[in-house]
N, C-alpha and C. Protein backbone atom coordinates (compact mmCIF):
# COMPACT_ATOMS: atom_id res chain seq x y z
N UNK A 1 13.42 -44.93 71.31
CA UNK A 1 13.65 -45.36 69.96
C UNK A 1 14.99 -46.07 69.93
N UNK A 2 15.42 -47.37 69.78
CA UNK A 2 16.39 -48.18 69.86
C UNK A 2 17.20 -47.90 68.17
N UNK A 3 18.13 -48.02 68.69
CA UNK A 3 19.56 -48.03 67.03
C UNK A 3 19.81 -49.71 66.99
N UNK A 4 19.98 -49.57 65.56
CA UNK A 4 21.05 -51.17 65.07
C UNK A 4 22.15 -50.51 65.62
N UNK A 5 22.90 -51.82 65.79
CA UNK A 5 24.38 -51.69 66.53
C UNK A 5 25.08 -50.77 65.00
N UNK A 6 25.80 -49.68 65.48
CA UNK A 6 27.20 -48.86 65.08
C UNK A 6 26.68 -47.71 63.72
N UNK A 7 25.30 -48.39 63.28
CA UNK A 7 24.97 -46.91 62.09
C UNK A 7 24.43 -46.18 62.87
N UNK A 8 23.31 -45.53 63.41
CA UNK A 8 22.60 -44.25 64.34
C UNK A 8 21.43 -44.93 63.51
N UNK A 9 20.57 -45.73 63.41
CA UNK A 9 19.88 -46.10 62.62
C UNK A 9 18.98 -46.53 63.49
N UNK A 10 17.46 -46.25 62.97
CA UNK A 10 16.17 -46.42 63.87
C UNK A 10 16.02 -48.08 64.00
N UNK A 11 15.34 -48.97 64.62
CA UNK A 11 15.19 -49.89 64.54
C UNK A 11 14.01 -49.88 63.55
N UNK A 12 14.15 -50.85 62.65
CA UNK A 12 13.01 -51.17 61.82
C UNK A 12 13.56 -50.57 60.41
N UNK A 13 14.71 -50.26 60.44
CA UNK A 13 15.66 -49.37 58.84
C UNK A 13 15.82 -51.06 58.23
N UNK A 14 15.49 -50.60 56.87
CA UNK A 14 15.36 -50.95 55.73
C UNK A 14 16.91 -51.62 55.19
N UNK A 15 17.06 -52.82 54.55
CA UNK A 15 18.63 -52.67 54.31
C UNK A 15 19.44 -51.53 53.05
N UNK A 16 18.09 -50.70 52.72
CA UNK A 16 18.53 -49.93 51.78
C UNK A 16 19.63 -48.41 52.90
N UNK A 17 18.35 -48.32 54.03
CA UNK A 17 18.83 -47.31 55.10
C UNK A 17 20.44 -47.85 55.52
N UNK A 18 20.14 -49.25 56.19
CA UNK A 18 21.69 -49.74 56.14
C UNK A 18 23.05 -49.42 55.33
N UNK A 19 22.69 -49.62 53.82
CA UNK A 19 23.54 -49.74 52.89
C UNK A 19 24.10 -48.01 52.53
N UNK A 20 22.71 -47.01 52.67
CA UNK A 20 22.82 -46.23 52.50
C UNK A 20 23.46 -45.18 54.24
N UNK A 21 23.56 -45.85 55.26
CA UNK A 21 24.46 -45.03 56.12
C UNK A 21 25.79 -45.43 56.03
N UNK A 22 26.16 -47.00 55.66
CA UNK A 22 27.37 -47.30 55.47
C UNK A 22 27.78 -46.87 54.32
N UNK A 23 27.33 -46.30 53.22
CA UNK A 23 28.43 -46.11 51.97
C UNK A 23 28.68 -44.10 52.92
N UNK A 24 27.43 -43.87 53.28
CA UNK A 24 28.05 -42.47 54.07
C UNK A 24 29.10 -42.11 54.38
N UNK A 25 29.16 -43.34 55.18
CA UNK A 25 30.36 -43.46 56.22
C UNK A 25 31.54 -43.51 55.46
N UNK A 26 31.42 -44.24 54.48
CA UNK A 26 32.24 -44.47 53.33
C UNK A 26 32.80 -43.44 52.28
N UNK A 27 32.41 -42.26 52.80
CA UNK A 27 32.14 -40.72 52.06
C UNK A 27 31.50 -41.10 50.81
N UNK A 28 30.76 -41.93 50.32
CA UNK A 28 29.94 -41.83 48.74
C UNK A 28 28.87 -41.07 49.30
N UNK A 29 28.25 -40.32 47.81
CA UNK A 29 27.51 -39.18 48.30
C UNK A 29 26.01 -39.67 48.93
N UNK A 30 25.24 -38.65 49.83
CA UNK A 30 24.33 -39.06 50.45
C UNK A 30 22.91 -38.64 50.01
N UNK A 31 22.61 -39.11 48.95
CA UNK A 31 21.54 -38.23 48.00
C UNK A 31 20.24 -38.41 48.35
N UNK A 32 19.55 -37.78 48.76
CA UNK A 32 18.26 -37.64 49.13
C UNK A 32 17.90 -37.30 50.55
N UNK A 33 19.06 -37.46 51.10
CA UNK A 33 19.32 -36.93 52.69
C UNK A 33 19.40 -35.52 53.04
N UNK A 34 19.10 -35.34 53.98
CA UNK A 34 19.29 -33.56 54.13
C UNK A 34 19.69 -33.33 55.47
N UNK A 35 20.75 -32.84 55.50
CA UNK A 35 21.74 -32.79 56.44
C UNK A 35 21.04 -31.53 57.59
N UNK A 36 21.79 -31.79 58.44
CA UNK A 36 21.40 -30.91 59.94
C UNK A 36 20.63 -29.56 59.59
N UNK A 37 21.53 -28.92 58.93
CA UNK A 37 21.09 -27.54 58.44
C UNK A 37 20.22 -27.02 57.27
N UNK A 38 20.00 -28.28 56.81
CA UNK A 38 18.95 -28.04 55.41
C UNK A 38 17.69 -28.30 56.30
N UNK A 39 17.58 -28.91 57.43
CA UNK A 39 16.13 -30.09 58.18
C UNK A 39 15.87 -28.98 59.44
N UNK A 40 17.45 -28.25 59.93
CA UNK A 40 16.43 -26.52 60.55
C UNK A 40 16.46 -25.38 59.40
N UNK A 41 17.10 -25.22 58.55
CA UNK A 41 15.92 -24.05 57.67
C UNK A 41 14.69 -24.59 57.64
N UNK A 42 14.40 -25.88 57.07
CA UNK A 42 13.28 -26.30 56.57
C UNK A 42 12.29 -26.02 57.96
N UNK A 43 12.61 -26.84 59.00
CA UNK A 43 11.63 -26.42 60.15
C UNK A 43 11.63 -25.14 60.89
N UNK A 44 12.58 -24.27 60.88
CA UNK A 44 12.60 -23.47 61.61
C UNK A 44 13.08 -23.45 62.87
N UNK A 45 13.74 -24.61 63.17
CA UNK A 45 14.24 -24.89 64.74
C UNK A 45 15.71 -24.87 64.49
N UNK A 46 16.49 -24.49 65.52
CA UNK A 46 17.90 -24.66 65.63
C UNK A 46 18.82 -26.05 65.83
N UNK A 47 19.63 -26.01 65.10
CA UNK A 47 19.93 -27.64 65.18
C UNK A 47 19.97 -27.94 66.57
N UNK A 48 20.16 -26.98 67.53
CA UNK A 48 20.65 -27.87 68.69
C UNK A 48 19.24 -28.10 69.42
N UNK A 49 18.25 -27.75 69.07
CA UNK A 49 17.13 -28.10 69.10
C UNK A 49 16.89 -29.42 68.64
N UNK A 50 17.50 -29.58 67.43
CA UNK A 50 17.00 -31.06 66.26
C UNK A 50 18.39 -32.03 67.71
N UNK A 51 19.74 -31.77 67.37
CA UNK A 51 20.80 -32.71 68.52
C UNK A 51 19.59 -33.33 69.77
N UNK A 52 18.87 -31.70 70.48
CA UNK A 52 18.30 -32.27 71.92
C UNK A 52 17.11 -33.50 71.35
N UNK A 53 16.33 -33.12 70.60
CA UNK A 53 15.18 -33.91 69.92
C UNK A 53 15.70 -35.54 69.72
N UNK A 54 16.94 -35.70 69.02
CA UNK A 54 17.94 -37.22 69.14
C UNK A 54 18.39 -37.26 70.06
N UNK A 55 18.86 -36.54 70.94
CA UNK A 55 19.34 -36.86 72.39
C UNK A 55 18.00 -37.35 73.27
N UNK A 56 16.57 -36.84 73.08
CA UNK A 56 15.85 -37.68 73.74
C UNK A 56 14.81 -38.91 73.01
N UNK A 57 15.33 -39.13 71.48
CA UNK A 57 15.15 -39.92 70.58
C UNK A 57 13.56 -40.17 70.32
N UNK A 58 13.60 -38.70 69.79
CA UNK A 58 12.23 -38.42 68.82
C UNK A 58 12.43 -38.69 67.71
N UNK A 59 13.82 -38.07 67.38
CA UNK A 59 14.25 -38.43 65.76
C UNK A 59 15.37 -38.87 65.75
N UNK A 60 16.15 -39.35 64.56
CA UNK A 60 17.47 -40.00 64.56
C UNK A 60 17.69 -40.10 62.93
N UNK A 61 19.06 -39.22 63.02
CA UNK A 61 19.46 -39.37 61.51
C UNK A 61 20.08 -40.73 61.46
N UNK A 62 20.08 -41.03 59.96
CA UNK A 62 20.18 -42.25 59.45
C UNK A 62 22.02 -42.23 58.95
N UNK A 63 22.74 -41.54 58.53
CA UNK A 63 23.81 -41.44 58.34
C UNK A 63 24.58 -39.91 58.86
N UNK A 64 25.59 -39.86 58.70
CA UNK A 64 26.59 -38.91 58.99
C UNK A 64 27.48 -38.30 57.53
N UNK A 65 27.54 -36.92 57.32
CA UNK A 65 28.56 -36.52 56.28
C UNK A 65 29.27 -35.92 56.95
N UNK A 66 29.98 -36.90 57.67
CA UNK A 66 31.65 -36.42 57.99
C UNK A 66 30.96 -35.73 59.38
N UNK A 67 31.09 -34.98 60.21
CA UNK A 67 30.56 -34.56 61.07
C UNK A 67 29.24 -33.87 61.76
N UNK A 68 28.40 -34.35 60.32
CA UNK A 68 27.07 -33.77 59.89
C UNK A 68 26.13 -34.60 59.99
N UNK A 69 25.51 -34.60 60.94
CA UNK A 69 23.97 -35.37 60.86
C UNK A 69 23.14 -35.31 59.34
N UNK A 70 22.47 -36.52 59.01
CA UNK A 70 22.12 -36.55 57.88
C UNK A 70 20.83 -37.47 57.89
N UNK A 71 19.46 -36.93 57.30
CA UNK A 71 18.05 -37.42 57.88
C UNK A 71 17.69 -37.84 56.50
N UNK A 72 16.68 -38.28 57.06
CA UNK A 72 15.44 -39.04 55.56
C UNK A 72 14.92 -37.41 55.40
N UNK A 73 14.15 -37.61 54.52
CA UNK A 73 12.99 -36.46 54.25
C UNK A 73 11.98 -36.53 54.81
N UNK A 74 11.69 -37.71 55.40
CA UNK A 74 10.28 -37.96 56.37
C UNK A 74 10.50 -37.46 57.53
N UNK A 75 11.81 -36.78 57.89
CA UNK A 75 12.08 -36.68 59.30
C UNK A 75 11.23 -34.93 59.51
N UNK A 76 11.12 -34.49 58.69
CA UNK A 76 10.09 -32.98 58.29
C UNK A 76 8.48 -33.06 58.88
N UNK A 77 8.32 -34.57 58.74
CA UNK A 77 6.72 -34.72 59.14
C UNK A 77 6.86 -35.27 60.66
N UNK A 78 7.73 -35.96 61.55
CA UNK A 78 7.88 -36.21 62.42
C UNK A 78 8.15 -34.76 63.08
N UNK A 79 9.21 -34.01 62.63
CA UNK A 79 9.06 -32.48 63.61
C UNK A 79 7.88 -31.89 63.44
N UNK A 80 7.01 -32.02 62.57
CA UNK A 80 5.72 -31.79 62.46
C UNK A 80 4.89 -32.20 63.61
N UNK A 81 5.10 -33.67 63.46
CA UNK A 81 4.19 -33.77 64.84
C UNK A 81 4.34 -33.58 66.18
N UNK A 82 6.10 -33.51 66.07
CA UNK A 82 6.71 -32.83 67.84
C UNK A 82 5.88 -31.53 67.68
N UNK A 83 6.16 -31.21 66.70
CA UNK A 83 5.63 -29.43 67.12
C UNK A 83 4.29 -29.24 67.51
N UNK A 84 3.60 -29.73 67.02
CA UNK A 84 1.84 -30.35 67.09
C UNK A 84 1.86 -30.40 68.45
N UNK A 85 1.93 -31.76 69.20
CA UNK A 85 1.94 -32.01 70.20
C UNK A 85 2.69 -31.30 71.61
N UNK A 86 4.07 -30.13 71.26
CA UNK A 86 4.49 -29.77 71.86
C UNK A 86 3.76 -28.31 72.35
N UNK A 87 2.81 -28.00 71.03
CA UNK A 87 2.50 -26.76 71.10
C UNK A 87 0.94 -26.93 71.89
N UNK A 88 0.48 -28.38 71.65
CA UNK A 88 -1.15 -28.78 72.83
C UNK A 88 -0.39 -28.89 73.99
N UNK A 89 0.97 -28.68 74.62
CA UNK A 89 1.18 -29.24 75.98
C UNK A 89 1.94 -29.97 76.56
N UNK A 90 2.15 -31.05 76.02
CA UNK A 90 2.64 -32.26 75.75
C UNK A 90 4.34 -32.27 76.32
N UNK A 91 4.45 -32.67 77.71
CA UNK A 91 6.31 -32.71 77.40
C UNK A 91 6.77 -33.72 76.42
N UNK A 92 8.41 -33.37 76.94
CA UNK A 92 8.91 -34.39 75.88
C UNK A 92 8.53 -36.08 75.91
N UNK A 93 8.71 -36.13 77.23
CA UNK A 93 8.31 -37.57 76.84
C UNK A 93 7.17 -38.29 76.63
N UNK A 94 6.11 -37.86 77.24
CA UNK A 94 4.58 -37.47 76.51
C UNK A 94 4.87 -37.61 74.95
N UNK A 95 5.55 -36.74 74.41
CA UNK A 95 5.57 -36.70 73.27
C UNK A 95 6.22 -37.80 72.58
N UNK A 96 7.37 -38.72 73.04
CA UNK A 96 7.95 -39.56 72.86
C UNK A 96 7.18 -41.08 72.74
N UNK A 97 6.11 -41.07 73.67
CA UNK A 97 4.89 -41.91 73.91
C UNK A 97 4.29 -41.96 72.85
N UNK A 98 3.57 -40.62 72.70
CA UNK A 98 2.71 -40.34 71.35
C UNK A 98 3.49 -41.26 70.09
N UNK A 99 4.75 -40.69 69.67
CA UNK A 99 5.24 -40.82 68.85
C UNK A 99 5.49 -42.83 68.56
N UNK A 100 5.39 -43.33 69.52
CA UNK A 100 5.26 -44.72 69.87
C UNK A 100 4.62 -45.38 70.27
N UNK A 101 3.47 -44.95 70.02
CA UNK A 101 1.53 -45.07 70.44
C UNK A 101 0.88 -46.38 69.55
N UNK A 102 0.92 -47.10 70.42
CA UNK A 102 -0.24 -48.28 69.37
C UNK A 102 -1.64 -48.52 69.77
N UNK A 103 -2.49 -48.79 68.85
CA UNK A 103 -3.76 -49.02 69.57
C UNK A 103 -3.79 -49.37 71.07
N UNK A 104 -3.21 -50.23 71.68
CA UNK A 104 -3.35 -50.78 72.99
C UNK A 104 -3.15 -49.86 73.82
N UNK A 105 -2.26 -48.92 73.79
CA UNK A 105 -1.96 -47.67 74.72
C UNK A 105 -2.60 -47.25 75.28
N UNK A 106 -4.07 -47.65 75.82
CA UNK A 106 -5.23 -47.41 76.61
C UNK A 106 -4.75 -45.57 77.37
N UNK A 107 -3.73 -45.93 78.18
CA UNK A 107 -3.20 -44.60 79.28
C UNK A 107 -3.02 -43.45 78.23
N UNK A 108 -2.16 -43.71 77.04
CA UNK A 108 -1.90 -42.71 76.66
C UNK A 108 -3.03 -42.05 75.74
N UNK A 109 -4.17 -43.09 75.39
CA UNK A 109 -4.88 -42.20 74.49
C UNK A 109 -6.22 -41.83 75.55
N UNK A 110 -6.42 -42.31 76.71
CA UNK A 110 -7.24 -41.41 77.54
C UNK A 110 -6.27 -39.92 77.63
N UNK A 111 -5.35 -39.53 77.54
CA UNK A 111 -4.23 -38.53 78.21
C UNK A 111 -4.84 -37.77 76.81
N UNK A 112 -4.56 -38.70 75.51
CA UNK A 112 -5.15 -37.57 74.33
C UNK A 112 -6.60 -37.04 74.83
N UNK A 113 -7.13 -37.73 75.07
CA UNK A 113 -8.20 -37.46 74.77
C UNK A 113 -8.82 -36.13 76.24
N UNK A 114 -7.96 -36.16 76.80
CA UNK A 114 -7.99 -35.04 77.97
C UNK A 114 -7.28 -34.00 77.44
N UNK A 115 -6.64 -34.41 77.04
CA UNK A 115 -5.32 -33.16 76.56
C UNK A 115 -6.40 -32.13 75.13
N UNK A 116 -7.08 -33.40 74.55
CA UNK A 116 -8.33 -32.90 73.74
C UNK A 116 -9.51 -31.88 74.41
N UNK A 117 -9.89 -32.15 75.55
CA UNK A 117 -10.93 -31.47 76.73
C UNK A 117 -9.99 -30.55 76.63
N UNK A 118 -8.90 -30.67 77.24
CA UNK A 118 -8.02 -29.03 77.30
C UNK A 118 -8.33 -28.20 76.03
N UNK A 119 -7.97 -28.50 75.13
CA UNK A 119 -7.67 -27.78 74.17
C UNK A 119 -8.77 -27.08 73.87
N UNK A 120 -10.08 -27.59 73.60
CA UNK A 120 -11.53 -27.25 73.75
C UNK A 120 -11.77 -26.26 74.39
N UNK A 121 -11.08 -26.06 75.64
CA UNK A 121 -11.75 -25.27 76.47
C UNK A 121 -11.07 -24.03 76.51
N UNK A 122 -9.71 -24.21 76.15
CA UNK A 122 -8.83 -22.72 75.71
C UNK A 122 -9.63 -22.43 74.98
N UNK A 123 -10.48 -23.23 73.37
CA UNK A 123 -10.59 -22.29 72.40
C UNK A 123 -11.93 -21.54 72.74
N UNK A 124 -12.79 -22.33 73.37
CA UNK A 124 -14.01 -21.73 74.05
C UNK A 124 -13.56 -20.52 74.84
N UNK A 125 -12.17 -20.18 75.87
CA UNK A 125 -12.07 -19.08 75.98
C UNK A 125 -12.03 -18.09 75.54
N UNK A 126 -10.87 -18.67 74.64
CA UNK A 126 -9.97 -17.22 73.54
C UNK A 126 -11.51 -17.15 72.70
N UNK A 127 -12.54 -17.29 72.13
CA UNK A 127 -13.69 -17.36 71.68
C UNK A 127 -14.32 -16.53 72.26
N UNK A 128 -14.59 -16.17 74.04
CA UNK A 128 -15.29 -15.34 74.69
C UNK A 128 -14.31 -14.06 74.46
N UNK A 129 -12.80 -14.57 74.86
CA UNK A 129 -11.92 -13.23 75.03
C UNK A 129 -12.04 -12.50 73.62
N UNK A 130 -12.01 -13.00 72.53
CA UNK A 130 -11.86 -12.03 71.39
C UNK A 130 -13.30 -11.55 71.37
N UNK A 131 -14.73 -12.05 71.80
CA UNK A 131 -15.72 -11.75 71.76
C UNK A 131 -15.92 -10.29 72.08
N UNK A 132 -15.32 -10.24 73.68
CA UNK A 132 -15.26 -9.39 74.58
C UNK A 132 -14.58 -7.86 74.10
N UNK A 133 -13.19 -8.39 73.60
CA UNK A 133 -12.39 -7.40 72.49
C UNK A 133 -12.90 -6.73 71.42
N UNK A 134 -13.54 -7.67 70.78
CA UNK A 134 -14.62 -7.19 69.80
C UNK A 134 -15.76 -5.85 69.67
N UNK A 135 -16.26 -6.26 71.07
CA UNK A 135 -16.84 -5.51 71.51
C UNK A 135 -16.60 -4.10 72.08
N UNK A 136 -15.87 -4.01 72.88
CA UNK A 136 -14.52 -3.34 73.54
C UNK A 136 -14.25 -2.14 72.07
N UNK A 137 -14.07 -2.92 70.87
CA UNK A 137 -13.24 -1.91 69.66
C UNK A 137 -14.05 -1.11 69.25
N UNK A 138 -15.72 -1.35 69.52
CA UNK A 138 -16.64 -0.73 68.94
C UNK A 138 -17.61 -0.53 69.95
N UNK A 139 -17.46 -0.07 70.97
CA UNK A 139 -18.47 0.25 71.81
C UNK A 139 -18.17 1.68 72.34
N UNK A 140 -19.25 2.32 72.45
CA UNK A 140 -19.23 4.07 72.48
C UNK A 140 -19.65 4.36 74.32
N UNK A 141 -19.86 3.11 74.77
CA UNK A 141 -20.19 3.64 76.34
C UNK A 141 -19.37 4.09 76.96
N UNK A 142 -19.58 5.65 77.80
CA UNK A 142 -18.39 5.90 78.81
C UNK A 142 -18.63 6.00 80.20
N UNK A 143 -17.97 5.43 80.52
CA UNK A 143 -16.70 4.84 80.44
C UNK A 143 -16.96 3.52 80.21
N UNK A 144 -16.06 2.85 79.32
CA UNK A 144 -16.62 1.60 79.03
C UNK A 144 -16.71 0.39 80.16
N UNK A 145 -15.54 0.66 80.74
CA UNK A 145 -15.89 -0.16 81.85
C UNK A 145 -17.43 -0.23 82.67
N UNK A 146 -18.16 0.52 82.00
CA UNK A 146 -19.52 0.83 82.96
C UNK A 146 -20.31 0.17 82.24
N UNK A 147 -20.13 -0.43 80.63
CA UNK A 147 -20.71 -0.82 79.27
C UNK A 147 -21.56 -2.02 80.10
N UNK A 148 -23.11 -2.35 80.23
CA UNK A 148 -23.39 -4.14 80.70
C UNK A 148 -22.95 -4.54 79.54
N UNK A 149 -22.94 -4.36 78.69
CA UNK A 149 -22.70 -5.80 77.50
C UNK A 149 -21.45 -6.19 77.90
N UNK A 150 -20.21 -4.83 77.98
CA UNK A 150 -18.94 -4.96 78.04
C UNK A 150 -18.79 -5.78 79.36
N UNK A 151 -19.31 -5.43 80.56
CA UNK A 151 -19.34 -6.34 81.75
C UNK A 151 -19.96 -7.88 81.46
N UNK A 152 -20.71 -8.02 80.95
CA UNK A 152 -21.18 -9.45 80.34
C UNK A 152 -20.37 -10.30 79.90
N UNK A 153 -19.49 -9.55 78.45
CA UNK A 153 -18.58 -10.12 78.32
C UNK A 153 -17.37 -10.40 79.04
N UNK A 154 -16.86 -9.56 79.51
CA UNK A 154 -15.61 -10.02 80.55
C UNK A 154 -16.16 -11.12 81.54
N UNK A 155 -17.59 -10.94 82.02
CA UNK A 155 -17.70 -11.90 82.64
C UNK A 155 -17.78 -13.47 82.43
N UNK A 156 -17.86 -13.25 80.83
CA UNK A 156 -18.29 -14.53 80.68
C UNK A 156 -16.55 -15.34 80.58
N UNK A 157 -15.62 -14.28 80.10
CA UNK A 157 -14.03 -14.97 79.72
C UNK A 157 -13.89 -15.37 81.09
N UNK A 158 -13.97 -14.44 82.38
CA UNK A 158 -13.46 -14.57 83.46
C UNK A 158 -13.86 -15.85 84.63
N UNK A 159 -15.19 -16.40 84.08
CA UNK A 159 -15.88 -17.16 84.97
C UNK A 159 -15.23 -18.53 84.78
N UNK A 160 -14.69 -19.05 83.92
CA UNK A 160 -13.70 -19.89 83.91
C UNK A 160 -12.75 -19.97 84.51
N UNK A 161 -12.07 -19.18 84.59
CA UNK A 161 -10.98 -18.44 85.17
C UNK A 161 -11.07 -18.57 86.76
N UNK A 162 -12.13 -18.51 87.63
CA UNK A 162 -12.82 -18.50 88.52
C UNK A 162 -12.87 -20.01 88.85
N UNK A 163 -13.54 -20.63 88.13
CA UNK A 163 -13.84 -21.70 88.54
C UNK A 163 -12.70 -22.56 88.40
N UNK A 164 -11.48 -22.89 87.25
CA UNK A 164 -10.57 -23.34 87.50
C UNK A 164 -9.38 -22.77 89.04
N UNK A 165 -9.64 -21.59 89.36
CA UNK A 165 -9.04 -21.32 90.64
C UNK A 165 -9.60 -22.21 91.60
N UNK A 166 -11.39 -21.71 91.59
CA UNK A 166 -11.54 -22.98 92.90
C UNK A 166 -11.52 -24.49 92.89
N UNK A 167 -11.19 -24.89 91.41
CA UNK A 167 -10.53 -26.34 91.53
C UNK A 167 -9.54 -26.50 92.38
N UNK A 168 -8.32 -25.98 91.85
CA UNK A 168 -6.76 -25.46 92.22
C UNK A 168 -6.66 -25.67 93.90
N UNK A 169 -7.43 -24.50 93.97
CA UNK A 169 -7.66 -24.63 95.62
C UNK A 169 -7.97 -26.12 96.54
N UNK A 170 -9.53 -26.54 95.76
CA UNK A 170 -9.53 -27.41 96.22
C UNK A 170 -8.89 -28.83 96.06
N UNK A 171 -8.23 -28.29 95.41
CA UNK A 171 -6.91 -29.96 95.39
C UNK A 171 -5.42 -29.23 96.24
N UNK A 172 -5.76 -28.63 96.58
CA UNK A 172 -4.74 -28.31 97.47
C UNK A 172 -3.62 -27.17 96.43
N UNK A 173 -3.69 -26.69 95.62
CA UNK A 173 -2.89 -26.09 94.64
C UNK A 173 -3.12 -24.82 94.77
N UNK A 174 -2.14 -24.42 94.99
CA UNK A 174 -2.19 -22.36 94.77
C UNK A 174 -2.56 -21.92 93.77
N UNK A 175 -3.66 -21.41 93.44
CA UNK A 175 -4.24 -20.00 92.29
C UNK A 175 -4.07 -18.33 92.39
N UNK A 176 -2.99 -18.02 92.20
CA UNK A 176 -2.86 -16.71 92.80
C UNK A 176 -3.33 -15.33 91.46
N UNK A 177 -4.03 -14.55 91.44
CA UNK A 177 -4.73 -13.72 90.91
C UNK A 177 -4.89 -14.10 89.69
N UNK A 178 -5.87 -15.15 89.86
CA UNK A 178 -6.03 -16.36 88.26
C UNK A 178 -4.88 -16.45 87.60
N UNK A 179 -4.07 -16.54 88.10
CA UNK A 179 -2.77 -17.47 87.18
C UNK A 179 -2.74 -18.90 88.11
N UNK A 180 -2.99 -19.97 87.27
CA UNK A 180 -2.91 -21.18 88.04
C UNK A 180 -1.41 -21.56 87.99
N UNK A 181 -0.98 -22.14 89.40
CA UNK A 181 0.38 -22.40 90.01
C UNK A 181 0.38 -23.98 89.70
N UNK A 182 1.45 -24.31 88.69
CA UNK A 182 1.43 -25.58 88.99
C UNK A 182 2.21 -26.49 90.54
N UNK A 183 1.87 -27.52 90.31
CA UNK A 183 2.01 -28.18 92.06
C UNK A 183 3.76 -28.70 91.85
């Protein structure tokens, strides 16, 4: 994300954004802005969380109060979508991509659209696993471990589990007691 020369200002700011980081600077008040600490209550992240987020220029406040970062109000829906994307997977700069994604981006929206297959297939797990649990809370067989339904179900969470190992393997990647090792 590129700055105009000397405000902290996104490229593509408005001359109102302009006018309004320079009178900042100018100490006139900054009204409608919400400074470092109003933009982590609001999200829940620690500023030095929001600093690292402009240090790898996801976001960027538009003016300064005196030693205080100071944002639009739209900057609430942009940590929105870091968080979105951070929470499917997504590193930062992945996420930085996203965030600067135009139709043409061919690479990056096949990557969505895998990163989409992923996501699918967690929920199809956690779907068997709570199935399995379910079952598990209300089943009278003893020992349950001996339960077929209860074996059914575990089998069905676990067979994934299984088969992503012998991917792993066969790309050359360590799977050690179904926890997949990244390379």
């Amino acid at each position: 994300m590129g700055r105009d020369s000397g405000h902290g200002l996104e490229r593509g700011s408005t001359p109102d954004d302009v006018a309004a980081a320079a009178g900042a600077e100018a100490g006139q008040e900054l009204e409608g802005l919400l400074d470092i600490g109003e933009v982590a209550r609001r999200s829940g992240l620690a500023p030095s969380a929001l600093r690292f987020y402009e240090k790898k220029g996801l976001i960027a406040p538009v003016a300064r109060n005196g030693l205080r970062r100071a944002y639009r109000p739209d900057v609430m829906h942009r940590l929105g979508l870091i968080n979105c994307t951070r929470r499917a997977g997504f590193s930062i700069a992945e996420v930085g991509a996203f965030l600067a994604a135009t139709p043409e981006d061919r690479v990056l929206r096949e990557r969505l659209a895998d990163k989409a297959q992923e996501v699918e297939e967690t929920i199809d797990r956690l779907v068997r696993l709570r199935d399995s649990l379910r079952h598990a809370a209300v089943c009278e067989h003893t020992p349950l471990i001996e339960c077929p339904e209860f074996k059914r179900a575990v089998g069905r969470v676990s067979e994934p589990e299984r088969e992503d190992a012998a991917s792993c393997r066969a790309q050359g990647r360590p799977a050690l007691d179904g926890v997949l090792a990244p390379t």
